[in-house]
C-alpha atoms as a PDB file:
ATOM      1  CA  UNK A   1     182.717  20.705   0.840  1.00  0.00           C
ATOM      2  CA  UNK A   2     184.359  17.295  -0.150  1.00  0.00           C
ATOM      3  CA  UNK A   3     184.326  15.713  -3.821  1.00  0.00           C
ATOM      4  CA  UNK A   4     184.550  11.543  -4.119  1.00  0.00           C
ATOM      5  CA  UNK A   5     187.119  11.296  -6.959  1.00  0.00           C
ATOM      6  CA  UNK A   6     185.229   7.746  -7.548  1.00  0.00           C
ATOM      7  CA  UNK A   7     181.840   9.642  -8.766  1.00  0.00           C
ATOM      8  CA  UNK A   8     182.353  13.554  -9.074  1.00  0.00           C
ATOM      9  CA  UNK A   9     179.759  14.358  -6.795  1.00  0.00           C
ATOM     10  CA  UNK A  10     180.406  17.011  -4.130  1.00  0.00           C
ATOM     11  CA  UNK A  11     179.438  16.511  -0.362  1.00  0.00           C
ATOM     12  CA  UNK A  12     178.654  19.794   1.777  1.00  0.00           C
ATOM     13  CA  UNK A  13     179.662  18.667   5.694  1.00  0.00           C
ATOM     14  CA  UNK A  14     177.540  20.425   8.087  1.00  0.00           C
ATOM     15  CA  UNK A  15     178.489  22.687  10.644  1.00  0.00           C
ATOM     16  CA  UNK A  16     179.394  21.554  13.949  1.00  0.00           C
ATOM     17  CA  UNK A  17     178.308  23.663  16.674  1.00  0.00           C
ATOM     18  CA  UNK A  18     180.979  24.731  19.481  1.00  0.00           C
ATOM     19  CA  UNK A  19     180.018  24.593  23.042  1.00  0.00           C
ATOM     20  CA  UNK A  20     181.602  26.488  25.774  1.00  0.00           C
ATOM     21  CA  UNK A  21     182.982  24.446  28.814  1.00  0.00           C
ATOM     22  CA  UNK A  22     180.383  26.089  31.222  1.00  0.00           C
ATOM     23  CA  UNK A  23     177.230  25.130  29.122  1.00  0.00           C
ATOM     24  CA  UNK A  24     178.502  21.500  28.238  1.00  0.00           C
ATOM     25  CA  UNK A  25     178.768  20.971  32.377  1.00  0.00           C
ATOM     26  CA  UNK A  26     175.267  22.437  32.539  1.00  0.00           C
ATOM     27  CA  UNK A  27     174.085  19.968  30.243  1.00  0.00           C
ATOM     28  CA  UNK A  28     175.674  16.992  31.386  1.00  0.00           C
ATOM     29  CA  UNK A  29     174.486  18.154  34.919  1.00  0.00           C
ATOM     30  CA  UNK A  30     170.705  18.383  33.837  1.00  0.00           C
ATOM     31  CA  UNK A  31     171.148  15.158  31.939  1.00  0.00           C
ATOM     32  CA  UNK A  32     172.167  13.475  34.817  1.00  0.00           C
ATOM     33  CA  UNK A  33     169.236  14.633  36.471  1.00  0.00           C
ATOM     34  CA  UNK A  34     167.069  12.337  33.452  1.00  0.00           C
ATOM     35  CA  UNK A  35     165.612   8.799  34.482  1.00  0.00           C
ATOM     36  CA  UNK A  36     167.318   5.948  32.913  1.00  0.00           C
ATOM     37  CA  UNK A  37     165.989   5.082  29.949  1.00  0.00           C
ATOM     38  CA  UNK A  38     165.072   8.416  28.732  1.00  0.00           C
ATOM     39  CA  UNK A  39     163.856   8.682  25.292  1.00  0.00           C
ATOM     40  CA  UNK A  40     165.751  12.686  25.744  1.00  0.00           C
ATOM     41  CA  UNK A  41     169.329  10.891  26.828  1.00  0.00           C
ATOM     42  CA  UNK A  42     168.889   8.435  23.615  1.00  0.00           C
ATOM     43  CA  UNK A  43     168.528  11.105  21.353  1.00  0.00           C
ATOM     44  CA  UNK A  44     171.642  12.882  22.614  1.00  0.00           C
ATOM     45  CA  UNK A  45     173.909  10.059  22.174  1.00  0.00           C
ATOM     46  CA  UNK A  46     172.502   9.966  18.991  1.00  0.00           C
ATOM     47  CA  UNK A  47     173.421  13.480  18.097  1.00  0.00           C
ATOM     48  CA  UNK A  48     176.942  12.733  19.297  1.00  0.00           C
ATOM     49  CA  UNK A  49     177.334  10.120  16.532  1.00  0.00           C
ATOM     50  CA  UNK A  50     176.128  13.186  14.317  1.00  0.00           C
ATOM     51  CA  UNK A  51     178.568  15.420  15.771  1.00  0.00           C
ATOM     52  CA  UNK A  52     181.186  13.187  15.098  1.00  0.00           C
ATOM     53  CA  UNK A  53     180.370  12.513  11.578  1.00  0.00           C
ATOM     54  CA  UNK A  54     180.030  16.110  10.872  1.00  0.00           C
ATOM     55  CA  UNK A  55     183.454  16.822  12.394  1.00  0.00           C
ATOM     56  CA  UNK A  56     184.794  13.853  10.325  1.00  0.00           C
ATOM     57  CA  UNK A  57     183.579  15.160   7.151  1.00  0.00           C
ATOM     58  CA  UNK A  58     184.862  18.850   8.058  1.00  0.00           C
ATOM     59  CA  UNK A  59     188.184  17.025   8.279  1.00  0.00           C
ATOM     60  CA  UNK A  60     187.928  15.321   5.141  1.00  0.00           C
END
C-alpha cells in the first residue's frame, strides 16, 4: 500500500502474478497460433499495460 503525501489517501497495488518460464513459452506459443487481429491477443497486450502498472505501484 502507497499513501500520496499531496491528499492522505492510501492506494492498495494489486498483486502481480508470477509466471514460470515454461508456461509463459506455452502461451506465447498458443498466441502465436491466434489470427491477426484477434480480439484475445488485444486483450493481452492490454493486461500487460496492467501488469506493468501493478508492478509499478508495488515499487512505489
Amino acid at each position: 500500500m502507497t499513501v500520496s503525501s499531496d491528499t492522505g489517501t492510501a492506494t492498495v497495488c494489486p498483486p502481480v502474478v508470477g509466471y514460470n518460464r515454461e508456461f509463459q513459452a506455452r502461451a506465447a506459443e498458443e498466441l502465436g497460433l491466434l489470427p491477426d487481429g484477434s480480439a484475445t491477443a488485444e486483450l493481452l497486450s492490454d493486461y500487460g499495460v496492467m501488469r506493468d502498472q501493478a508492478q509499478a505501484c508495488n515499487r512505489a
